[in-house]
Protein backbone atom coordinates (compact mmCIF):
# COMPACT_ATOMS: atom_id res chain seq x y z
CA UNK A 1 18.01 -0.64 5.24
CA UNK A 2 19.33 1.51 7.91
CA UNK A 3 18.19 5.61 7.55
CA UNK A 4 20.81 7.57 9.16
CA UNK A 5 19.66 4.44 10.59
CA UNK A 6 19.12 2.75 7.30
CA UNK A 7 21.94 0.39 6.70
CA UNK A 8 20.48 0.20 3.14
CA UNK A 9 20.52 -1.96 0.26
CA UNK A 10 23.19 -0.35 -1.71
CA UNK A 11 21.79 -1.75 -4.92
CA UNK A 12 24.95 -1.93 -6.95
CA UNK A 13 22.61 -3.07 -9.24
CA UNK A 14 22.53 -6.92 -9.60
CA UNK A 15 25.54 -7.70 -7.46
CA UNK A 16 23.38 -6.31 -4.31
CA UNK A 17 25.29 -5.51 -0.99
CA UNK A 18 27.65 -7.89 0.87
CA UNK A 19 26.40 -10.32 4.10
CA UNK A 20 26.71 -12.94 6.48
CA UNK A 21 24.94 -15.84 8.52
CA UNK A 22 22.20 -18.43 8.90
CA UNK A 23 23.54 -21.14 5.43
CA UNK A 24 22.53 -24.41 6.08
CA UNK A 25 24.87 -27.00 5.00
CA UNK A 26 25.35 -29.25 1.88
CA UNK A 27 24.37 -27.66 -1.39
CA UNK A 28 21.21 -27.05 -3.79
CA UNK A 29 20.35 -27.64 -7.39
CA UNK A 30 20.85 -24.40 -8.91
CA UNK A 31 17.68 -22.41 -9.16
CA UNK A 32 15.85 -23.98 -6.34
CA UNK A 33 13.31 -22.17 -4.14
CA UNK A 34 13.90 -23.19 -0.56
CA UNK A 35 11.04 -23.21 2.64
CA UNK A 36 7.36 -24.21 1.95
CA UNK A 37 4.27 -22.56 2.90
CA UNK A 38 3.95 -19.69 5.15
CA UNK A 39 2.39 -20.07 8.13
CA UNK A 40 -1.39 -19.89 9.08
CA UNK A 41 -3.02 -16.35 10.48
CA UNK A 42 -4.35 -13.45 10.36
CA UNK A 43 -1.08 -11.87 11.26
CA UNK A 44 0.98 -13.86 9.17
CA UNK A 45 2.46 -12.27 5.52
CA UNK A 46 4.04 -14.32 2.73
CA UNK A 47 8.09 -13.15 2.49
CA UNK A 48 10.15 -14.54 -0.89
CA UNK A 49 13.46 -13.56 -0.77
CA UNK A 50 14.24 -13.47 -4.77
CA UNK A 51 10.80 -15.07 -5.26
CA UNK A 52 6.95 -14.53 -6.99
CA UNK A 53 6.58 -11.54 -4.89
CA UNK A 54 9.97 -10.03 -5.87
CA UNK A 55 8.43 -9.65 -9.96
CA UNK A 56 8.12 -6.78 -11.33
CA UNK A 57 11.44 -5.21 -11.52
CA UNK A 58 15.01 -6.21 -11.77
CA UNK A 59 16.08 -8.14 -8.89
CA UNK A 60 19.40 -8.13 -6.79
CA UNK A 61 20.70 -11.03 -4.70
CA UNK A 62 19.33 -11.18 -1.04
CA UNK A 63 16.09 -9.12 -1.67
CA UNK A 64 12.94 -10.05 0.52
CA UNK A 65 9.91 -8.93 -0.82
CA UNK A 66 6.05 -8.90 0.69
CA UNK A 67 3.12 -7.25 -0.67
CA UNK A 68 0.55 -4.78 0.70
CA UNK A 69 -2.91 -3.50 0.06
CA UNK A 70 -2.92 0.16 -0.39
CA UNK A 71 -6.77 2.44 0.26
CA UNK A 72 -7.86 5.38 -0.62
CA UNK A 73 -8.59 6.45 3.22
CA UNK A 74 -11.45 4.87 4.74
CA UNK A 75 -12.51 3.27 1.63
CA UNK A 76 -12.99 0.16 -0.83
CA UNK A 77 -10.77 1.82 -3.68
CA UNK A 78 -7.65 -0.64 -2.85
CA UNK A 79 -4.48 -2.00 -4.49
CA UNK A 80 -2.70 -5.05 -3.82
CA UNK A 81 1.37 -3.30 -4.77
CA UNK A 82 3.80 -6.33 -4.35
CA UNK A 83 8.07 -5.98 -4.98
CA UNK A 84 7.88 -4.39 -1.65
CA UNK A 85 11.32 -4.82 0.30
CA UNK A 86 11.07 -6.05 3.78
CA UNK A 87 13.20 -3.67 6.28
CA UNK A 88 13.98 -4.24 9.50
CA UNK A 89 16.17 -1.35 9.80
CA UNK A 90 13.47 1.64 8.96
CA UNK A 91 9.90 2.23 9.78
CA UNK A 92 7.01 3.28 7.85
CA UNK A 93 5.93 2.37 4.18
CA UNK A 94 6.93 4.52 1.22
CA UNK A 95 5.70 3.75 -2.07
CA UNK A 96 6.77 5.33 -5.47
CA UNK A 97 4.57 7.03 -7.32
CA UNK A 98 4.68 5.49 -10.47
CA UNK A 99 3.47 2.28 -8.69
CA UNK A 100 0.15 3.54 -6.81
CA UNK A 101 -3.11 3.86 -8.51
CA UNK A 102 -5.21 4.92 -6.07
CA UNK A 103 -5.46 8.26 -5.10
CA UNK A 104 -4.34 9.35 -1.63
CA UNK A 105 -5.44 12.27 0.63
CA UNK A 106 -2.41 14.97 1.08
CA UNK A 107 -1.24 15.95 4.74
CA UNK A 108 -0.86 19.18 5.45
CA UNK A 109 1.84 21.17 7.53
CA UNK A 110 0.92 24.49 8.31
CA UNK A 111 -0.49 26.15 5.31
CA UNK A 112 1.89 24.11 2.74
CA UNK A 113 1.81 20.34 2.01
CA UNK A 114 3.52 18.08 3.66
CA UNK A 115 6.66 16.04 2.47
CA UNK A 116 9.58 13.91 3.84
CA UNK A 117 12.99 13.70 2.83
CA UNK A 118 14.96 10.55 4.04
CA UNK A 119 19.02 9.54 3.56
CA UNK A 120 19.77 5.97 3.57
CA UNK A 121 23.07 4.82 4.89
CA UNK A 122 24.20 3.42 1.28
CA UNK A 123 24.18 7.29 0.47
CA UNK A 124 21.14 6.70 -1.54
CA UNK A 125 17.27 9.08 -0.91
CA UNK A 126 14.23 9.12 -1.17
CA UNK A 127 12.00 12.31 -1.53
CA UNK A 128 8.21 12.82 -1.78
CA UNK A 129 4.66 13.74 -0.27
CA UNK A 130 3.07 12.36 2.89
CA UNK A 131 -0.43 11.27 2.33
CA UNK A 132 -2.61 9.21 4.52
CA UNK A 133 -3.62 6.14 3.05
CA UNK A 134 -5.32 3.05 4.60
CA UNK A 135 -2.91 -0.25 4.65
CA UNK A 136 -3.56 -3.75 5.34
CA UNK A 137 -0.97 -6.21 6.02
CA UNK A 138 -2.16 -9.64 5.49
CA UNK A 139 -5.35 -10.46 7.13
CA UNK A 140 -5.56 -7.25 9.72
CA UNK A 141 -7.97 -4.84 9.93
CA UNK A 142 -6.95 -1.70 7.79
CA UNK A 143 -5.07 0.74 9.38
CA UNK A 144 -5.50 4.34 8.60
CA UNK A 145 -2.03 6.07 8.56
CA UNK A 146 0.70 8.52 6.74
CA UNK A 147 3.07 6.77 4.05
CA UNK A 148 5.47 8.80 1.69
CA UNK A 149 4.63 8.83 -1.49
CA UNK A 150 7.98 9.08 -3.68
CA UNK A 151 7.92 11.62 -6.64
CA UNK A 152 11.21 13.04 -6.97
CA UNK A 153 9.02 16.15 -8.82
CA UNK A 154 7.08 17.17 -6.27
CA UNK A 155 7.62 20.57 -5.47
CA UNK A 156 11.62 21.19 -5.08
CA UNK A 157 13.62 18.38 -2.99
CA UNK A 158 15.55 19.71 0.01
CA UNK A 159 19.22 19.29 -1.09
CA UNK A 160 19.37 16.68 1.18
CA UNK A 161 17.90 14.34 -1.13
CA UNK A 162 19.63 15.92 -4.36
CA UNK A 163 22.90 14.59 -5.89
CA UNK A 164 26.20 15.73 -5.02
CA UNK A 165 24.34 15.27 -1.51
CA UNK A 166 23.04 12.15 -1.93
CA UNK A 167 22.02 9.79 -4.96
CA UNK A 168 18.19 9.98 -5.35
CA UNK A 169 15.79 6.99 -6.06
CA UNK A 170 13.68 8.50 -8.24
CA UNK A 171 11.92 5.05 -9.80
CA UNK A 172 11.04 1.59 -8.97
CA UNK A 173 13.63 0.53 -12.20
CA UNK A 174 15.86 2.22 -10.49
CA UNK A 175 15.57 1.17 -6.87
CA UNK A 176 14.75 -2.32 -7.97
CA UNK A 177 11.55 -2.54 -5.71
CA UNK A 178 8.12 -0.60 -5.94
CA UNK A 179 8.52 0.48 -2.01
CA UNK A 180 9.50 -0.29 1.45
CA UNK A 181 7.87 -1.68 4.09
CA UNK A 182 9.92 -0.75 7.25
CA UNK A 183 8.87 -2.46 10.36
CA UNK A 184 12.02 -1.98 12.60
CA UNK A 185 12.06 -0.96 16.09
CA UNK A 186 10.41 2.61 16.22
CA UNK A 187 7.40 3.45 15.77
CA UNK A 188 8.24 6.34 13.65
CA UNK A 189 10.80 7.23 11.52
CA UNK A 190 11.67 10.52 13.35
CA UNK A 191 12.63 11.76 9.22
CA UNK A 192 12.93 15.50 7.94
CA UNK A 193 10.28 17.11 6.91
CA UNK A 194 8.93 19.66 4.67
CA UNK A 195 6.36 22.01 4.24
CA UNK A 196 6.12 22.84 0.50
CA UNK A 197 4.21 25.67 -1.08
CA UNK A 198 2.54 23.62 -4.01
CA UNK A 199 2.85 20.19 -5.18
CA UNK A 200 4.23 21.21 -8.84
CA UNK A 201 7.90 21.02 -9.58
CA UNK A 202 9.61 23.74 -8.40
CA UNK A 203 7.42 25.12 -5.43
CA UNK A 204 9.36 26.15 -2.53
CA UNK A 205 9.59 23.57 0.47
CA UNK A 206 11.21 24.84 3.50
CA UNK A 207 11.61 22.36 6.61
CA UNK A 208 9.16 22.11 9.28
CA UNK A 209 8.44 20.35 12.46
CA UNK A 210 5.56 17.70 12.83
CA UNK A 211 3.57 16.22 15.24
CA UNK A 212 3.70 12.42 15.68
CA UNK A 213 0.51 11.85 13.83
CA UNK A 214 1.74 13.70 10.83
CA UNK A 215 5.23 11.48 10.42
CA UNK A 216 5.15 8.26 8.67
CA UNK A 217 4.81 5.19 11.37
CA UNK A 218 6.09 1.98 11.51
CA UNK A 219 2.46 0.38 10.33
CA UNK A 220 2.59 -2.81 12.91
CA UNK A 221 2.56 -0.07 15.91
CA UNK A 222 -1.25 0.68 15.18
CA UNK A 223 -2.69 -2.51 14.36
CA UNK A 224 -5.53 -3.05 17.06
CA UNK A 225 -3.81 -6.15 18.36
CA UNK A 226 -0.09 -7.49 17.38
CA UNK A 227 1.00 -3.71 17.71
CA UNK A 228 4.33 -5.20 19.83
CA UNK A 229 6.60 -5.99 16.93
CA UNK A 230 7.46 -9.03 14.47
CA UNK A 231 9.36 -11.94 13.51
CA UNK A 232 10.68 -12.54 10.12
CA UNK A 233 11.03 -16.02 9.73
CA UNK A 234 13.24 -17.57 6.92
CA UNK A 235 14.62 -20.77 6.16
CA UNK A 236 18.40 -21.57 5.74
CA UNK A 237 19.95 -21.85 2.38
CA UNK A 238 22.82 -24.53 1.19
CA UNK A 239 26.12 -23.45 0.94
CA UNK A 240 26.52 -22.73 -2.74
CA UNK A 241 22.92 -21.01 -2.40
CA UNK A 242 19.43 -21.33 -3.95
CA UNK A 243 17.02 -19.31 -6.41
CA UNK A 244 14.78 -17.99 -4.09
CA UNK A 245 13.26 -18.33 -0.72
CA UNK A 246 10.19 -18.28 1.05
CA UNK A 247 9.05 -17.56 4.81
CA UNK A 248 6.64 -15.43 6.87
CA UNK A 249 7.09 -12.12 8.70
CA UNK A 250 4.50 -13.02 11.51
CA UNK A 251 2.72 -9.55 12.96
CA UNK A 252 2.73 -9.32 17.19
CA UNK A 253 5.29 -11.31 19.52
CA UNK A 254 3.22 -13.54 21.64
CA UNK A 255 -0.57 -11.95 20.84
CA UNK A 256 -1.78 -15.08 19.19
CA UNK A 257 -0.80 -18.79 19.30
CA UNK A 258 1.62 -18.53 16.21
CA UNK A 259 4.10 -15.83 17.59
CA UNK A 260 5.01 -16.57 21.21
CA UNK A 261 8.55 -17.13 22.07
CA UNK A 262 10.44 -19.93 22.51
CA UNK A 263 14.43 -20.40 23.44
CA UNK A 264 15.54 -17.14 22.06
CA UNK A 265 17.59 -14.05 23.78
CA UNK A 266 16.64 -10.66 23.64
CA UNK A 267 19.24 -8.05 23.17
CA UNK A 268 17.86 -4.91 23.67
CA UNK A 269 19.25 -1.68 21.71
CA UNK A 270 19.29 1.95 21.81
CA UNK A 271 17.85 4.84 20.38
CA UNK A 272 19.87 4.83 17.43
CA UNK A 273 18.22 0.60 17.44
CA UNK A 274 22.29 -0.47 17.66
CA UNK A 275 23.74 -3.23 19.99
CA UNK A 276 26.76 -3.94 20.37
CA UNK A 277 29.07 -7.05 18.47
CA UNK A 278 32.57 -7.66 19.20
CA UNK A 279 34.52 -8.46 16.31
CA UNK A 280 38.13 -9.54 15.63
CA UNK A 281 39.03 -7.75 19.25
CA UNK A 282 36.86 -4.79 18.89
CA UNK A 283 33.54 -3.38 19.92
CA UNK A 284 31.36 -1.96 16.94
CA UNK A 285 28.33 -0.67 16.61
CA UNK A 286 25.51 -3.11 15.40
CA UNK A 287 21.83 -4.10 14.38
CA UNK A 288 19.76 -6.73 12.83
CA UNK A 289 18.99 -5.34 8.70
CA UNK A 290 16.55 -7.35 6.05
CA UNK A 291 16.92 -4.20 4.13
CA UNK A 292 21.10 -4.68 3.86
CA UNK A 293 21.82 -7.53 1.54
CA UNK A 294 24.57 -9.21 2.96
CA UNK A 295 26.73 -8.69 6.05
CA UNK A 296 28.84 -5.89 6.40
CA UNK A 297 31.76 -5.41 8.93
CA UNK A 298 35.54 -3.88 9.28
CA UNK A 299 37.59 -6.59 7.45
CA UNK A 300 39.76 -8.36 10.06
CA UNK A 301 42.98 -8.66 6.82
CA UNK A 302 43.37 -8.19 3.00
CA UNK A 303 44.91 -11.17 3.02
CA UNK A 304 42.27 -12.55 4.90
CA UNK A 305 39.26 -11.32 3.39
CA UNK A 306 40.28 -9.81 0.12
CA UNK A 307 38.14 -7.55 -2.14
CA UNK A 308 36.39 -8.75 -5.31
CA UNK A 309 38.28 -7.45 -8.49
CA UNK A 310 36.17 -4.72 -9.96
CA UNK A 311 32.60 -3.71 -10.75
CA UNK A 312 32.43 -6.52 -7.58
CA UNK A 313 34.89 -4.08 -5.04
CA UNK A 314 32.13 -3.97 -2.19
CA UNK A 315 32.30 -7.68 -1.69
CA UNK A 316 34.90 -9.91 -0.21
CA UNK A 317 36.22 -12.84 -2.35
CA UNK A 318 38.59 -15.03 -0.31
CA UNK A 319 39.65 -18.32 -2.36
CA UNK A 320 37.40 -20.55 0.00
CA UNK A 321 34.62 -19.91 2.40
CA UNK A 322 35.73 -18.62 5.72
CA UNK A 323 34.32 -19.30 9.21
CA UNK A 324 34.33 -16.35 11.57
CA UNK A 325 32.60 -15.62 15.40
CA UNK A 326 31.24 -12.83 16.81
CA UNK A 327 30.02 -11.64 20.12
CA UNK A 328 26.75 -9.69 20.05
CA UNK A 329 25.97 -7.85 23.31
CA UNK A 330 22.60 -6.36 24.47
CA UNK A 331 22.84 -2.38 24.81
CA UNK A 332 22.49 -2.26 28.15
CA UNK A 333 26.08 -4.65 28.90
CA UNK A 334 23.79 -7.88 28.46
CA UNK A 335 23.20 -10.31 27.92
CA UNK A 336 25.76 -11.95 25.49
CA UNK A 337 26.16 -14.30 22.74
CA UNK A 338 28.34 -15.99 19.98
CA UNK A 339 27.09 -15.58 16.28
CA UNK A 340 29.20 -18.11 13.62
CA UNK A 341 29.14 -17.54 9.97
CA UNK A 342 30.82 -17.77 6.78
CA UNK A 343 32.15 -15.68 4.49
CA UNK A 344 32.35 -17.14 0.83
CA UNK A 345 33.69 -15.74 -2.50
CA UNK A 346 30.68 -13.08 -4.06
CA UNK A 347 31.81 -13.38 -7.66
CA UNK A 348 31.68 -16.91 -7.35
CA UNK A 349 28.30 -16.89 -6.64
CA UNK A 350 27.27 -14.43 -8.52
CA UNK A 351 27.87 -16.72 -11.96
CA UNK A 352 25.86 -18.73 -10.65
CA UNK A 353 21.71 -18.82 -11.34
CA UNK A 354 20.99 -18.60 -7.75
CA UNK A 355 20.09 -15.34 -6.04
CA UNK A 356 19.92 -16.59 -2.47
CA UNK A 357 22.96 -16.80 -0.33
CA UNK A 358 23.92 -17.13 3.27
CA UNK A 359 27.47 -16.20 2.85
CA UNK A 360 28.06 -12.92 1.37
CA UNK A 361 30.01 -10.29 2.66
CA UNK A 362 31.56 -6.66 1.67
CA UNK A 363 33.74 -4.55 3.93
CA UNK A 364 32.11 -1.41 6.73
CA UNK A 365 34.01 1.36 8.14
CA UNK A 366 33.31 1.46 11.32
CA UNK A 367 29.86 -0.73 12.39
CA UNK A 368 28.69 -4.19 11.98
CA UNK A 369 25.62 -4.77 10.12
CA UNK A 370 24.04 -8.25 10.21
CA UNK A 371 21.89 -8.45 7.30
CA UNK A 372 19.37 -10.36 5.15
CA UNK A 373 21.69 -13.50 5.47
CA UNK A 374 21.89 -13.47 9.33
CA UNK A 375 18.23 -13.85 8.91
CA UNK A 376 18.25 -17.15 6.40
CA UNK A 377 17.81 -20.22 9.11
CA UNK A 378 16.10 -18.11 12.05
CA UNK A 379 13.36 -16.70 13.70
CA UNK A 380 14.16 -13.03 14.51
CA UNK A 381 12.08 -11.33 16.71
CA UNK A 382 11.64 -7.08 16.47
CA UNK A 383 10.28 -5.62 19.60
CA UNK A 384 8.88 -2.53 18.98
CA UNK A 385 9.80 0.80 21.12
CA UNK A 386 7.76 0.98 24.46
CA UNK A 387 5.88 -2.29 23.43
CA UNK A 388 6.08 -4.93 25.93
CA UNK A 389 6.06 -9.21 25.38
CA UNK A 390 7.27 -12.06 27.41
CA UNK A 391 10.72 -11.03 26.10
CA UNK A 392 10.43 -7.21 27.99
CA UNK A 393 9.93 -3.84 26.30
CA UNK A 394 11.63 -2.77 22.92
CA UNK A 395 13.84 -1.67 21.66
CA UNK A 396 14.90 -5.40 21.26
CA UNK A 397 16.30 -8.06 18.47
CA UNK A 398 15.75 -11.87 19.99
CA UNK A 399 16.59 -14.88 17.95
């Protein structure tokens, strides 16, 4: 999901958002889970994309999901909270309210209490307290740090995060995930924030300014020793898809044995975590997304890439698969490469039983978002901002 830098999932409910890259070839028996175990570590967290960790609530095609433990700072009193959606493209966790159990300590901003509006790029919000809470991501030490609660009734959302503004996620039924764990390339989310008089519905909340230990953070920034970023490592799918999907999202690039780089590029990005990929002639605005679905870009023709008839408009349904290229360029002018994929037909796979798909793709005004799909058949590495590896110093994608 990208916030203002959130390329989010628009969750058109169970048709998901559109994508692109990273199908292996041949094809699957319906229903099959693809990839084996995860690998061994510390630093190393289970990922099913439309798998076990996915249950809970309804799912949508192209969702990766990882759990986290949840503590009552500095204690014991924990929670193990899985259906949380992997996202490249925001940082922090959020977690809605109706799916935490243990109680978290508030953070205050002045003389009100503290909360965090944040606009997704689907149009979509989320709206609720910051409370510090200790986290652990797979075998790491807990780390002691400010996630948003989301609880559309606390105190009275800015009308940023109100509807004809933007379309609130109010509910895990309704988002289709308990939370989000974003682990992109900042460490924090750089969000708008709130001081509110009370937490009761209806208590004035007027925006404030907060110091970085107040805003949510990007969790992997803090750990005491694969602080540098992560790769998300998925398998590739066959062509006509599969039921689900497993891989790893490995904590630290090059810290321990199981993350160090090998024959990949870094492309680093800017501030807004874009690169750049030429497309069909022209230079858009780009970036790597586990929280987008599918790939979204400018179609290149109608004829070419037609729309789905409707409910199905936000996907592209050409008669047969299509093979496209793309040029993805570093921020800084280099370095350069070629991306392929394919672009098949989204109804046709949605009546189907599989959930999994390297192929999907729906139409962007003006940018080029590679997501969950570019991500099925690859290692992708996310160097965090000001963190250094054998790859240089985020921002950075490599793969």
């Amino acid at each position: 999901m990208k916030s203002s830098k959130m390329a989010a999932v628009l969750l058109l409910m169970l048709m998901g958002l559109a994508g692109c890259g990273g199908s292996g070839g041949g094809s699957g028996s319906p229903g099959a889970t693809i990839g084996g175990q995860p690998a061994a570590g510390n630093n190393v967290m289970s990922v099913t994309v439309n798998g076990s960790l996915c249950s809970g609530n309804p799912s949508y095609p192209n969702e990766p999901c990882v759990s986290v433990t949840i503590c009552a700072p500095g204690t014991t009193n924990c929670q193990t909270i899985g259906d949380i959606l992997l996202d490249t493209g925001s940082s922090g966790l959020r977690i809605f309210n109706q799916a935490l159990t243990v109680p978290l300590t508030q953070v205050t901003a002045g003389s009100g209490l503290l909360a965090e509006c944040v606009n997704f790029g689907d149009g979509s919000s989320m709206w609720g307290p910051v409370q510090m809470a200790s986290v652990i991501l797979g075998n790491e030490p807990a780390v002691q740090i400010p996630v948003q609660v989301v609880n559309q009734n606390f105190g009275t959302p800015s009308n940023l995060c109100t509807s004809p503004n933007s379309t609130p996620n109010t509910s895990p039924s309704e988002a289709n995930y308990n939370g989000i764990l974003g682990v992109g390339l900042f460490a924090q989310d750089s969000g708008l924030y709130f001081s509110c008089s009370g937490a009761a519905s209806g208590s004035s909340c007027a925006g404030t300014a907060v110091p970085n230990a107040s805003q949510l953070i990007n969790p992997v920034a803090v750990l005491p020793g694969d602080n540098n970023g992560v790769i998300v490592q998925l398998p590739g799918v066959p062509t006509n898809g599969a039921g689900s999907a497993n891989g790893s999202l490995i904590l630290g690039i090059g810290t321990q044995s199981n993350n160090v780089p090998s024959g990949v590029t870094a492309y680093g990005a800017n501030q807004f975590a874009e690169f750049t990929t030429t497309f069909n002639g022209l230079r858009y605005a780009s970036f790597l997304d586990t929280g987008s679905n599918g790939l979204f870009f400018p179609s290149p023709s109608a004829t070419q890439l037609p729309a789905c008839p409707s409910p199905n408009a936000a996907w592209f349904c050409p008669p047969a698969a299509v093979s496209f290229s793309a040029t993805n360029t570093g921020a800084g002018g280099s370095p350069s490469g070629i991306v392929s994929f394919l672009i098949g037909n989204a109804v046709s796979h949605f009546n189907t039983s599989n959930q999994v798909f390297g192929d999907l793709g729906g139409g962007a005004a003006t940018s080029f978002d590679w997501g969950l799909p570019f991500f099925l058949g690859r290692s992708v590495f996310v160097g965090i901002d000001g963190a250094s590896s054998s790859l240089g110093t985020g921002p950075y994608w490599a793969y």
